[in-house]
C-alpha atoms as a PDB file:
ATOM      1  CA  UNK A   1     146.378 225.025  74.777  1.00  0.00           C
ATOM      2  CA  UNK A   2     146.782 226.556  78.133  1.00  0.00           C
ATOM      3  CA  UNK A   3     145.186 223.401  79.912  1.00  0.00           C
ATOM      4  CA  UNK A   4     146.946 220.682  77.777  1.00  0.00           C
ATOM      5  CA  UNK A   5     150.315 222.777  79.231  1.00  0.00           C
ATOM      6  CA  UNK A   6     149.042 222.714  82.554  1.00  0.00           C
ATOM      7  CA  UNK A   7     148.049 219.172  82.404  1.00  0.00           C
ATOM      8  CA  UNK A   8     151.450 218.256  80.924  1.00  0.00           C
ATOM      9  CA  UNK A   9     153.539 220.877  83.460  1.00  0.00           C
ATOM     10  CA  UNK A  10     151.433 218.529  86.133  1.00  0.00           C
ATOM     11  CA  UNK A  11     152.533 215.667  84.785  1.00  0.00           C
ATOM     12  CA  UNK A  12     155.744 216.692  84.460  1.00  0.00           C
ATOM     13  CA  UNK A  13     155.878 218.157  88.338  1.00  0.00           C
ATOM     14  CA  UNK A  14     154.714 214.481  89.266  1.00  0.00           C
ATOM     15  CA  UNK A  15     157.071 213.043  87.216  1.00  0.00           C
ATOM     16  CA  UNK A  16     159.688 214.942  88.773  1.00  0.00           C
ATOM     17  CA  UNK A  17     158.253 214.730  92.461  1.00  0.00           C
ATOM     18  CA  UNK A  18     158.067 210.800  91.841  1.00  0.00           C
ATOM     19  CA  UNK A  19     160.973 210.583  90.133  1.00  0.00           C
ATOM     20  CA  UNK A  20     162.682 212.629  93.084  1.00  0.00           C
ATOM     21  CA  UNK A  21     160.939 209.929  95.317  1.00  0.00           C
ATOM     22  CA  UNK A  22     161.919 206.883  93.399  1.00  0.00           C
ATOM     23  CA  UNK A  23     165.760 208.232  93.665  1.00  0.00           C
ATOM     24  CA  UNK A  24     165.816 208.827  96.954  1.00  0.00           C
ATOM     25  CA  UNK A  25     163.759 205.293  97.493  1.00  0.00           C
ATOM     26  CA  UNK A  26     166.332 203.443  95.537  1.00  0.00           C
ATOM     27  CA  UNK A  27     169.127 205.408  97.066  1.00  0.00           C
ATOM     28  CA  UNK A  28     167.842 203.728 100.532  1.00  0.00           C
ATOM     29  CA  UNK A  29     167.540 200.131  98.891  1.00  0.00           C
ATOM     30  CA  UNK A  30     170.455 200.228  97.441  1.00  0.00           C
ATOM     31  CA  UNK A  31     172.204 201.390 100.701  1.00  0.00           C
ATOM     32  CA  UNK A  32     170.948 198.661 102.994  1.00  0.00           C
ATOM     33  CA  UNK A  33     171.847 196.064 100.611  1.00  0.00           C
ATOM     34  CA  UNK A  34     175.548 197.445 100.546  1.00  0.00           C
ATOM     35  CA  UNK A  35     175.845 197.659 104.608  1.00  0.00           C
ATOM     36  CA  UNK A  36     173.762 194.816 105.213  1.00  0.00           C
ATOM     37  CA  UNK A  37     176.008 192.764 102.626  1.00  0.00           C
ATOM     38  CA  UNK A  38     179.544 193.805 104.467  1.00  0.00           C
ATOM     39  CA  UNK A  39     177.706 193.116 108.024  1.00  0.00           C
ATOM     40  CA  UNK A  40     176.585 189.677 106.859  1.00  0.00           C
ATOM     41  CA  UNK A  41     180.097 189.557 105.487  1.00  0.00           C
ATOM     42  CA  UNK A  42     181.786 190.621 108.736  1.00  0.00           C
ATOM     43  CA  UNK A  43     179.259 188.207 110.863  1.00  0.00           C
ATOM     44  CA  UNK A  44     180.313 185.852 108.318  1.00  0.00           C
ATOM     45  CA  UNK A  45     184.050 185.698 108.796  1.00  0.00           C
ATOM     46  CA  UNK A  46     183.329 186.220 112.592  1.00  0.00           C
ATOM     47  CA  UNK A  47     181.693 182.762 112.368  1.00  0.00           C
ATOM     48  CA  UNK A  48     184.014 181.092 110.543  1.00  0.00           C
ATOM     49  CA  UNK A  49     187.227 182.303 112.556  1.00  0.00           C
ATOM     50  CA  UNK A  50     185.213 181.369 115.923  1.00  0.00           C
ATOM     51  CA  UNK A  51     184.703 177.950 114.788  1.00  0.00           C
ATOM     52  CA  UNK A  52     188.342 176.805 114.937  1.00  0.00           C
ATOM     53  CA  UNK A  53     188.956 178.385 117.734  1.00  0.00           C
ATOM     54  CA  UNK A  54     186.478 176.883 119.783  1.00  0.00           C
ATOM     55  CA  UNK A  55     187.224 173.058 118.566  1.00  0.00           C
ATOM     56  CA  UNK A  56     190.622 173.809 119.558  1.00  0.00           C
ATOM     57  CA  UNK A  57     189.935 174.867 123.186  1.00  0.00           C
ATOM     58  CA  UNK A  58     186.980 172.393 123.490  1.00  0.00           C
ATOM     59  CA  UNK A  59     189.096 169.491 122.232  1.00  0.00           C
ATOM     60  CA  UNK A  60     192.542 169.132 123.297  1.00  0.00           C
ATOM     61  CA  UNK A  61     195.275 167.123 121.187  1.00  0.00           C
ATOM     62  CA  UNK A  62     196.929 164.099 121.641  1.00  0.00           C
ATOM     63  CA  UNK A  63     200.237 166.284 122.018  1.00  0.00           C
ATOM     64  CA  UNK A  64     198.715 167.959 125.167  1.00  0.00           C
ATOM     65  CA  UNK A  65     197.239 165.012 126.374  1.00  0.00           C
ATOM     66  CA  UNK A  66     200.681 163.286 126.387  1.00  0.00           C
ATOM     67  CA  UNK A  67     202.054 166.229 127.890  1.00  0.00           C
ATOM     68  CA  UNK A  68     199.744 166.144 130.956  1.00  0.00           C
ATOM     69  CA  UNK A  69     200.307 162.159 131.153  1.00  0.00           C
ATOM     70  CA  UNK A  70     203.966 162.416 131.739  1.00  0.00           C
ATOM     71  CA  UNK A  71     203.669 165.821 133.929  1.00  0.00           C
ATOM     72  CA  UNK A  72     202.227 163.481 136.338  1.00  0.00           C
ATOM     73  CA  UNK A  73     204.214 160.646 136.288  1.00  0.00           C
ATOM     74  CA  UNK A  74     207.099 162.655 136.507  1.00  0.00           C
ATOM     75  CA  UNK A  75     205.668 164.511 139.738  1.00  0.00           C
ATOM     76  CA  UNK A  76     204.291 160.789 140.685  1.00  0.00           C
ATOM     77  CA  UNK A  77     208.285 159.530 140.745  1.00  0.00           C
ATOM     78  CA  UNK A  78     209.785 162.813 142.123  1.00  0.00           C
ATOM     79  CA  UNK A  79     207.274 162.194 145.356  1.00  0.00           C
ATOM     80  CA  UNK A  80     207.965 158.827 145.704  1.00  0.00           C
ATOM     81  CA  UNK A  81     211.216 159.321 145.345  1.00  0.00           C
ATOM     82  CA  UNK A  82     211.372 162.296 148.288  1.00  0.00           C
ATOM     83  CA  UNK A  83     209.116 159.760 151.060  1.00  0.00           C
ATOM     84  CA  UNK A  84     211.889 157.207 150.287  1.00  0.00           C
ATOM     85  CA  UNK A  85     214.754 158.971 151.646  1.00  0.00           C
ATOM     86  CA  UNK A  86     212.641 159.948 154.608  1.00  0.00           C
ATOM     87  CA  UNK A  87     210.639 156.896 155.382  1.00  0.00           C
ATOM     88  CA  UNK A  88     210.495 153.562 154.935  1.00  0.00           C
ATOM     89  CA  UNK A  89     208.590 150.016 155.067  1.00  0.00           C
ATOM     90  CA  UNK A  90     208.726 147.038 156.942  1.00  0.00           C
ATOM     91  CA  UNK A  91     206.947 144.028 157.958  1.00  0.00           C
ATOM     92  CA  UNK A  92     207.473 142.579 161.180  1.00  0.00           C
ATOM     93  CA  UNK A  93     208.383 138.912 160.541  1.00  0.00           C
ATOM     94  CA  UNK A  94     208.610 137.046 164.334  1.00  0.00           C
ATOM     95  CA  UNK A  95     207.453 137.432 167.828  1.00  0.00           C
ATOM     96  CA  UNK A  96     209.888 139.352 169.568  1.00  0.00           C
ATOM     97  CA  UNK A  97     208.145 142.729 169.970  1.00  0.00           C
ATOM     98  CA  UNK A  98     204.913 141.298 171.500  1.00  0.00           C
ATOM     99  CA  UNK A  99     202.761 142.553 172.690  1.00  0.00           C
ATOM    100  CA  UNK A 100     203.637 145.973 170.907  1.00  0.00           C
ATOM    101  CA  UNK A 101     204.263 144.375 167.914  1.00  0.00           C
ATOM    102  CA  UNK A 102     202.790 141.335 166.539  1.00  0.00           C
ATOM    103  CA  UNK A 103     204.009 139.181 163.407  1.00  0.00           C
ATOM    104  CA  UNK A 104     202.592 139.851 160.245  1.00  0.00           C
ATOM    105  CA  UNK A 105     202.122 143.884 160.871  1.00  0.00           C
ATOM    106  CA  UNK A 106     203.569 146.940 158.583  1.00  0.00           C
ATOM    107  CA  UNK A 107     205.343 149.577 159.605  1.00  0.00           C
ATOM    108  CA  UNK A 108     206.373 152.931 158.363  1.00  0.00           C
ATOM    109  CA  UNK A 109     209.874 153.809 159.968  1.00  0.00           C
ATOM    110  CA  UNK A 110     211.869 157.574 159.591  1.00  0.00           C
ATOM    111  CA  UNK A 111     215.043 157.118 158.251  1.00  0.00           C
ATOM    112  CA  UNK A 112     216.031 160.720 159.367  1.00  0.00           C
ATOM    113  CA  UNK A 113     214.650 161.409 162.968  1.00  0.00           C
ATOM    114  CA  UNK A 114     217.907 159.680 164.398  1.00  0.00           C
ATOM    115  CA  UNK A 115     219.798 161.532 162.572  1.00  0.00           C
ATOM    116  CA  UNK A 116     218.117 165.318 163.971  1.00  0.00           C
ATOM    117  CA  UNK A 117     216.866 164.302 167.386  1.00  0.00           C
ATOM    118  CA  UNK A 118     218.985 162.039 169.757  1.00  0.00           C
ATOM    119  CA  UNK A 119     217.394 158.262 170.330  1.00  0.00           C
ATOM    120  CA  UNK A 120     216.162 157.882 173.572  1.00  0.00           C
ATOM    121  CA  UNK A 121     215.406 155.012 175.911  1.00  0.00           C
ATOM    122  CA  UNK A 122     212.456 152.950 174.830  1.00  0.00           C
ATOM    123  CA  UNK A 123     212.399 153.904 170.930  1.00  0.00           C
ATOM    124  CA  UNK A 124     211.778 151.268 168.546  1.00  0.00           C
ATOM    125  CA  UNK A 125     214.339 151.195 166.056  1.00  0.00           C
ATOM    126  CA  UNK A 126     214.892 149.279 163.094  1.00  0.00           C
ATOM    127  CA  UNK A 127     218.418 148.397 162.275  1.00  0.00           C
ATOM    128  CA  UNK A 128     221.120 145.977 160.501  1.00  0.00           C
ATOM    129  CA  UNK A 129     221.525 142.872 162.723  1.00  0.00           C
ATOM    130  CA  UNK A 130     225.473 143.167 163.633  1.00  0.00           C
ATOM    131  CA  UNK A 131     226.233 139.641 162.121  1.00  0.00           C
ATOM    132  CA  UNK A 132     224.758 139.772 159.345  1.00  0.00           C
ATOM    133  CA  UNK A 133     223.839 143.154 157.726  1.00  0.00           C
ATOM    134  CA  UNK A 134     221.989 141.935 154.954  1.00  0.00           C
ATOM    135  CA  UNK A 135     219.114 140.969 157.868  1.00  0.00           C
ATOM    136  CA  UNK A 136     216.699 143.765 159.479  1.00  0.00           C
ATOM    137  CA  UNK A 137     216.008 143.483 163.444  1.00  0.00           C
ATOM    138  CA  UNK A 138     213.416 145.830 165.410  1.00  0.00           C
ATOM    139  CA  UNK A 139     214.239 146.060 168.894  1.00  0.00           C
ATOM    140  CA  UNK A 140     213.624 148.674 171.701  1.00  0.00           C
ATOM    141  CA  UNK A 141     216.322 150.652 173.051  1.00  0.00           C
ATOM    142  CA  UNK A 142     217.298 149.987 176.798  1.00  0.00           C
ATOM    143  CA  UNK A 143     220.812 151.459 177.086  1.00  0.00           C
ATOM    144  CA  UNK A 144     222.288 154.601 175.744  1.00  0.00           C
ATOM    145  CA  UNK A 145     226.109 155.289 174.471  1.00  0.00           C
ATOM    146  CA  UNK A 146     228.283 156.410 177.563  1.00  0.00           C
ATOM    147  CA  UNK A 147     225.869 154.288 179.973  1.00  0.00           C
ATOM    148  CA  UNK A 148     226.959 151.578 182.073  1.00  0.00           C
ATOM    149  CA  UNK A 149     224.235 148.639 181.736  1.00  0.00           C
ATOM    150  CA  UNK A 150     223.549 145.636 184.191  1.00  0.00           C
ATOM    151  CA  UNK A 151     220.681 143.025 184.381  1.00  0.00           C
ATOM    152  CA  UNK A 152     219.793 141.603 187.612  1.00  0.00           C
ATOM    153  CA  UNK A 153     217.059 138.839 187.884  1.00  0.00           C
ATOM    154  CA  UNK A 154     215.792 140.474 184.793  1.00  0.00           C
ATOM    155  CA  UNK A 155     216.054 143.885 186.498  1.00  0.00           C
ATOM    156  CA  UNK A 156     217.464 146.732 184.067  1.00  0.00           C
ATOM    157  CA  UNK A 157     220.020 149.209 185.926  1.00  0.00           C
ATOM    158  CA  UNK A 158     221.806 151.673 184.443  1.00  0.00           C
ATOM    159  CA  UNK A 159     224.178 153.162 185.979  1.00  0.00           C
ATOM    160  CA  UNK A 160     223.653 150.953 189.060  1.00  0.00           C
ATOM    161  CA  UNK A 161     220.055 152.512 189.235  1.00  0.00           C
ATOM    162  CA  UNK A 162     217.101 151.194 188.727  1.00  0.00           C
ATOM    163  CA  UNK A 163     215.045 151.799 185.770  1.00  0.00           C
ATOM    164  CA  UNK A 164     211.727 150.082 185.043  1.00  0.00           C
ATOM    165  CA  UNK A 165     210.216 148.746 182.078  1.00  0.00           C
ATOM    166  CA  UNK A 166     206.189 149.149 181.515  1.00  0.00           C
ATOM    167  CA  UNK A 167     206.392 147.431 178.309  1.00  0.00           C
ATOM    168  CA  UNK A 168     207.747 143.931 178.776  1.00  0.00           C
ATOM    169  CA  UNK A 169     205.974 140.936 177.650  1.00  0.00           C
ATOM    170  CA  UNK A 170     205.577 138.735 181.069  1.00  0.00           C
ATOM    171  CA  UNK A 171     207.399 137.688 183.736  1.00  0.00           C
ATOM    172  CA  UNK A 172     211.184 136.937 182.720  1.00  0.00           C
ATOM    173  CA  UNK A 173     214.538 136.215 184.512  1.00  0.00           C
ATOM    174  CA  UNK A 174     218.605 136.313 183.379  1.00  0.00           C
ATOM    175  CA  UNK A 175     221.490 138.662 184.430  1.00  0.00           C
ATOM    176  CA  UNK A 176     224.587 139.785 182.814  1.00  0.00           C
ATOM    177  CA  UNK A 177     227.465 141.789 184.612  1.00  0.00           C
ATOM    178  CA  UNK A 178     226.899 145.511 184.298  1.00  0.00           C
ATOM    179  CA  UNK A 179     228.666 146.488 180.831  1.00  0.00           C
ATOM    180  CA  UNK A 180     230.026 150.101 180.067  1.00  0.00           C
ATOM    181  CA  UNK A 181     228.470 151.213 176.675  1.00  0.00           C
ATOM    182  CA  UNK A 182     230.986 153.314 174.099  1.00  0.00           C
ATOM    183  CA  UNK A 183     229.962 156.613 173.164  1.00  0.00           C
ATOM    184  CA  UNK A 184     228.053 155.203 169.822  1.00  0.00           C
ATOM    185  CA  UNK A 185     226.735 152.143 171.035  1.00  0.00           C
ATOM    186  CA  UNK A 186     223.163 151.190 172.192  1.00  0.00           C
ATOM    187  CA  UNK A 187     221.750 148.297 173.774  1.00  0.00           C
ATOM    188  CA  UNK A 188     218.973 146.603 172.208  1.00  0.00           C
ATOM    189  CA  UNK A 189     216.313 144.119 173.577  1.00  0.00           C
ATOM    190  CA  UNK A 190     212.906 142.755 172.524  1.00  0.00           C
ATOM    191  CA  UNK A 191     209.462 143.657 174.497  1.00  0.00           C
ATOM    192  CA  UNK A 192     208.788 139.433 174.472  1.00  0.00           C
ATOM    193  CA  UNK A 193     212.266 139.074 176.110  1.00  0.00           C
ATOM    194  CA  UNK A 194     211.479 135.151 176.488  1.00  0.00           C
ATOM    195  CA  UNK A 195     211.818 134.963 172.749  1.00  0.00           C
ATOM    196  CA  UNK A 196     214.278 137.713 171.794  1.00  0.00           C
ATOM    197  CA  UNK A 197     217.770 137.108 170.503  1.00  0.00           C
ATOM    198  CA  UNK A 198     219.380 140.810 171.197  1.00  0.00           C
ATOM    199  CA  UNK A 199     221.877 142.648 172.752  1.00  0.00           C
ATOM    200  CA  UNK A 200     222.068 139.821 175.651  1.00  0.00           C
ATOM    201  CA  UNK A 201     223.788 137.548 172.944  1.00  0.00           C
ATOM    202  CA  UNK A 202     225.361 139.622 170.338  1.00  0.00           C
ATOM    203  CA  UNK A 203     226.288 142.762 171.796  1.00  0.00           C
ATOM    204  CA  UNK A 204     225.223 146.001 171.012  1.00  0.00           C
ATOM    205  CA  UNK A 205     224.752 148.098 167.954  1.00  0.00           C
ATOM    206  CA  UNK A 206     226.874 150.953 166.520  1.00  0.00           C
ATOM    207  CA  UNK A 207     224.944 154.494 165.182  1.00  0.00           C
ATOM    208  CA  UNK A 208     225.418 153.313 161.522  1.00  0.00           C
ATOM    209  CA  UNK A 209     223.473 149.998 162.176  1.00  0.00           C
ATOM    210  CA  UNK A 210     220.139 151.918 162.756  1.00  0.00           C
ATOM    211  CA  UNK A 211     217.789 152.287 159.720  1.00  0.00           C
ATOM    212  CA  UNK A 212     215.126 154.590 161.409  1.00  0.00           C
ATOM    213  CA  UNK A 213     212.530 154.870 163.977  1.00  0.00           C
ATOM    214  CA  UNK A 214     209.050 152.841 163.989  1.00  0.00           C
ATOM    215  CA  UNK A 215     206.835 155.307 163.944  1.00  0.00           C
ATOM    216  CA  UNK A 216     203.365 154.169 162.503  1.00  0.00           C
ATOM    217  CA  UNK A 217     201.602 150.608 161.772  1.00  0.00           C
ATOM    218  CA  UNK A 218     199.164 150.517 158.654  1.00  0.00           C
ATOM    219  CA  UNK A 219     198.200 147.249 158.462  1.00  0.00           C
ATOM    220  CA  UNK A 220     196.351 144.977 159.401  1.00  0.00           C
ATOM    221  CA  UNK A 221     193.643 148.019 159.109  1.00  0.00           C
ATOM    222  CA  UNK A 222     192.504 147.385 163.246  1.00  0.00           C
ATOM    223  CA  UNK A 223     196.231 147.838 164.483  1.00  0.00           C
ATOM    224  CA  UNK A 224     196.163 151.118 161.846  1.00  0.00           C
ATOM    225  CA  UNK A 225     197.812 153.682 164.220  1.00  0.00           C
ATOM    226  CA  UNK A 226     201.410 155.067 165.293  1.00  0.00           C
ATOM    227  CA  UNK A 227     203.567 153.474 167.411  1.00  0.00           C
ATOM    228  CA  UNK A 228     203.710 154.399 170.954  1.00  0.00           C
ATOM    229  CA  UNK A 229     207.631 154.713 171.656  1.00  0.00           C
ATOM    230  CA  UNK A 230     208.449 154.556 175.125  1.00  0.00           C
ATOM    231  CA  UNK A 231     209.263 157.786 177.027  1.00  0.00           C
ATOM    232  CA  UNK A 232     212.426 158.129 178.585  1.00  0.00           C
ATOM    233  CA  UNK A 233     212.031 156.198 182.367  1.00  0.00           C
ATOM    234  CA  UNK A 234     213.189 157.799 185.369  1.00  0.00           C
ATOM    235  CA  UNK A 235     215.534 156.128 187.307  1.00  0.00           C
ATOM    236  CA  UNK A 236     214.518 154.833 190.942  1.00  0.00           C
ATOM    237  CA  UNK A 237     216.168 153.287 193.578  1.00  0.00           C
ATOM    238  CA  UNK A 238     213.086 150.874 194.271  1.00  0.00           C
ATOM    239  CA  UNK A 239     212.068 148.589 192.536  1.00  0.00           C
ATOM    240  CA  UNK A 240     208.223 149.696 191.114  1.00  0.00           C
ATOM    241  CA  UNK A 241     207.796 147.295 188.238  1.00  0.00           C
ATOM    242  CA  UNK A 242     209.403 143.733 188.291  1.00  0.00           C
ATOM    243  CA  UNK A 243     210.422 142.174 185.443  1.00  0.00           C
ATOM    244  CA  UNK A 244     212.614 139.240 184.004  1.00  0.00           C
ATOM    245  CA  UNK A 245     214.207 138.605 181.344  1.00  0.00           C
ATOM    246  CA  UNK A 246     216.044 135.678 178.886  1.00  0.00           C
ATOM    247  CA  UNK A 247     216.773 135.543 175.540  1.00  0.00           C
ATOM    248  CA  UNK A 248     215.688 132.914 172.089  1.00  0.00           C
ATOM    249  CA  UNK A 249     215.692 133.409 168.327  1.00  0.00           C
ATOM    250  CA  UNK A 250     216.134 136.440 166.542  1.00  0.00           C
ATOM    251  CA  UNK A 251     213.537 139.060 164.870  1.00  0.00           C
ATOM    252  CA  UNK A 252     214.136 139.529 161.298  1.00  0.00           C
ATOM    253  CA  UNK A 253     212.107 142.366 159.246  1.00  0.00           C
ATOM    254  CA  UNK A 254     211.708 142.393 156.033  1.00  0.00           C
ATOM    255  CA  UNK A 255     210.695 145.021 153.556  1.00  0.00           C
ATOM    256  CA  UNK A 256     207.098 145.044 152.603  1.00  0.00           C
ATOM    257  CA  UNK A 257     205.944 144.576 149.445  1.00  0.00           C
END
């Protein structure tokens, strides 16, 4: 009797201790199964909110596309617009302005230097021809408002002084009584002054005639450069260049394409 109780007070201690171990066993499975569940869970819904999210940043719609399209155009049109008040484009359409200027070149002008910094002797100017303004001449300055202007055997004086010309085309001849200029008028002749029609026939030109300043030729690509405007000549009392002068057919300029 005594053993059969030990045995079964054994059994029943093992029963207990593996019982005891079983619980706290299952206890543990059943734990990681509920954590492990809401992590998967949480990894989940991580996943499937990241998803979206990434196809929307990765691939933009047609909305924002369209957006970006006419953001461009419309900052494409406000630049072109801003370069057309300031500058402007001509091609040079006759021989008048050789050998500065040669038919068939393009030219940038500025429509707003004249209007900041006062013209001076030898700039190239684009401007409405006096008879017609619906025509475009380019012509270099040679007199200045308030000056008194003469040409002697193709000599230019101003003021009864005078002042020579480095960038005449040849040897040329004429003369015209010395004229006084008003106080916005500016004389006007052509480099080639063989085959210029300018001031010497029509007069000269008022402030508002003037469309700008040649500044810069782009093309043909090996004349690409800017435009070397005369600096203002001193005035001598001997003669230290000679030079003639007579006039022919006008230089019309027309906008380039």
């Amino acid at each position: 009797m005594v053993e059969i109780e030990l045995e079964q007070a054994l059994e029943v201690e093992q029963e207990g201790g593996s019982g005891e171990e079983v619980i706290s066993r299952s206890s543990l499975i059943e734990s990681d199964p509920d954590t492990g569940g809401k992590d998967n869970e949480d990894r989940e819904d991580d996943g499937k909110s990241e998803i979206p999210s990434l196809a929307q940043s990765d691939r933009p719609g047609f909305k924002t596309f369209l957006f970006d399209v006419l953001e461009t155009l419309l900052l494409t049109i406000v630049i072109y617009a801003v370069l057309s008040t300031v500058i402007g484009r001509y091609k040079v359409l006759s021989v008048s302005m050789e050998p500065t200027l040669y038919e068939g070149q393009y030219l940038l002008i500025s429509k707003q230097t004249h209007k900041i910094w006062p013209l001076r002797r030898g700039d190239i100017i684009v401007f409405q021809y006096p008879r017609d303004t619906t025509k475009n001449y380019i012509k270099r300055i040679a007199g200045l408002p308030g000056e008194k202007i003469e040409l002697r055997s193709g000599k230019l004086y101003i003021n009864g002084e005078l002042v020579p010309e480095t960038w005449i085309s040849g040897q040329t001849g004429g003369s015209f009584a010395p004229r006084q200029l008003g106080e916005d008028e500016y004389f006007v002749m052509g480099d080639n002054r063989n085959n210029s029609s300018d001031s010497r026939a029509w007069g000269p030109i008022k402030s508002w005639h003037i469309a700008g300043k040649a500044i810069f030729r782009y093309w043909p690509f090996q004349s690409f450069g800017p435009i070397q405007n005369g600096p203002k000549p001193t005035v001598e009392h001997t003669v230290s260049t000679p030079f003639e002068s007579v006039l022919t057919s006008p230089l019309p300029v027309g906008t380039s394409p």
